[in-house]
Protein backbone atom coordinates (compact mmCIF):
# COMPACT_ATOMS: atom_id res chain seq x y z
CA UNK A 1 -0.02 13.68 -23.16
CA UNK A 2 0.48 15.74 -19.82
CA UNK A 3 3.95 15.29 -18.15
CA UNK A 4 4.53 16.34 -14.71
CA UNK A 5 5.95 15.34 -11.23
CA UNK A 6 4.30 15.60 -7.93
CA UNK A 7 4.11 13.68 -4.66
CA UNK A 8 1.80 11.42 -3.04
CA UNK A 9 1.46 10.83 0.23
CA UNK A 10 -0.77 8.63 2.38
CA UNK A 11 -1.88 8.19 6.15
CA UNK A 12 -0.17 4.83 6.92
CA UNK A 13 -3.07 4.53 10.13
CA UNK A 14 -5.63 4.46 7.29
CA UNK A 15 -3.72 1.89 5.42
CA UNK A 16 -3.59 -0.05 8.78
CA UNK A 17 -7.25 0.25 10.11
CA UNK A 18 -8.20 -0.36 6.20
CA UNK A 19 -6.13 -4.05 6.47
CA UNK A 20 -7.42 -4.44 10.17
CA UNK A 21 -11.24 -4.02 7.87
CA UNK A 22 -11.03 -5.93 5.24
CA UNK A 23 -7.79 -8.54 5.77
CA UNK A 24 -6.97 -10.45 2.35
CA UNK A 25 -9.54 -9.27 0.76
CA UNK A 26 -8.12 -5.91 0.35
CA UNK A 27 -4.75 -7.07 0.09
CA UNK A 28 -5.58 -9.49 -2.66
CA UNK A 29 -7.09 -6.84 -4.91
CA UNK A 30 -4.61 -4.08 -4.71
CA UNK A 31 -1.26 -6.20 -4.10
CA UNK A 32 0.57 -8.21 -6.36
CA UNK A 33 1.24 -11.69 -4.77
CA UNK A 34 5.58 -10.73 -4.81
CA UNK A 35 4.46 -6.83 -3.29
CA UNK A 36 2.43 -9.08 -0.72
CA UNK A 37 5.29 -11.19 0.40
CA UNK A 38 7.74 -8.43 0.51
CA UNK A 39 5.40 -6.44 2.52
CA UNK A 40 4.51 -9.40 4.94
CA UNK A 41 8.19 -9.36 5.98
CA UNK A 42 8.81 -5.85 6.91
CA UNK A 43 8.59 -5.26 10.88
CA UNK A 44 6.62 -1.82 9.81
CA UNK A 45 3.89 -4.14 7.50
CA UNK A 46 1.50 -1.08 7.51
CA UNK A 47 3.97 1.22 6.64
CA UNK A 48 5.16 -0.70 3.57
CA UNK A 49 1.75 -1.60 2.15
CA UNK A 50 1.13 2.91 2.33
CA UNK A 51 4.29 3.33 0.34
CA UNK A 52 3.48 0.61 -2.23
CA UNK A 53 -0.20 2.22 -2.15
CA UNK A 54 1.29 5.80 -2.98
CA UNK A 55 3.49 4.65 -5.45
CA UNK A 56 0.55 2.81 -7.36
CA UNK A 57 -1.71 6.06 -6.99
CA UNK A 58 1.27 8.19 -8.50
C-alpha cells in the first residue's frame, strides 16, 4: 500500500472548452447524476465541474 498526500490541480478553461466539446456526453460519463445537479446550479458551472474533476483524479 503507498500512503501519501499531494495536490491536484486543473485548468478550469480546459474543463470549460472540454464541456463546450463534448456537452452531456462528457458530463454523463465522468459525473454522477447528484455531482451533475449540484454543479448545474453554481453561477461558476465550469469552475465546479474542475474541482469535482480534481478531486476524482486525487
Amino acid at each position: 500500500m503507498i500512503i501519501g498526500i499531494g495536490n491536484d490541480m486543473i485548468d478550469i478553461r480546459r474543463v470549460e472548452r472540454t464541456i463546450e466539446r463534448y456537452g452531456e456526453r462528457f458530463l454523463e460519463r465522468v459525473f454522477t447524476p447528484a455531482e451533475r445537479q449540484k454543479s448545474d446550479a453554481r453561477a461558476e458551472r465550469a469552475a465546479s465541474y474542475a474541482k469535482r474533476f480534481a478531486a476524482k483524479e486525487a
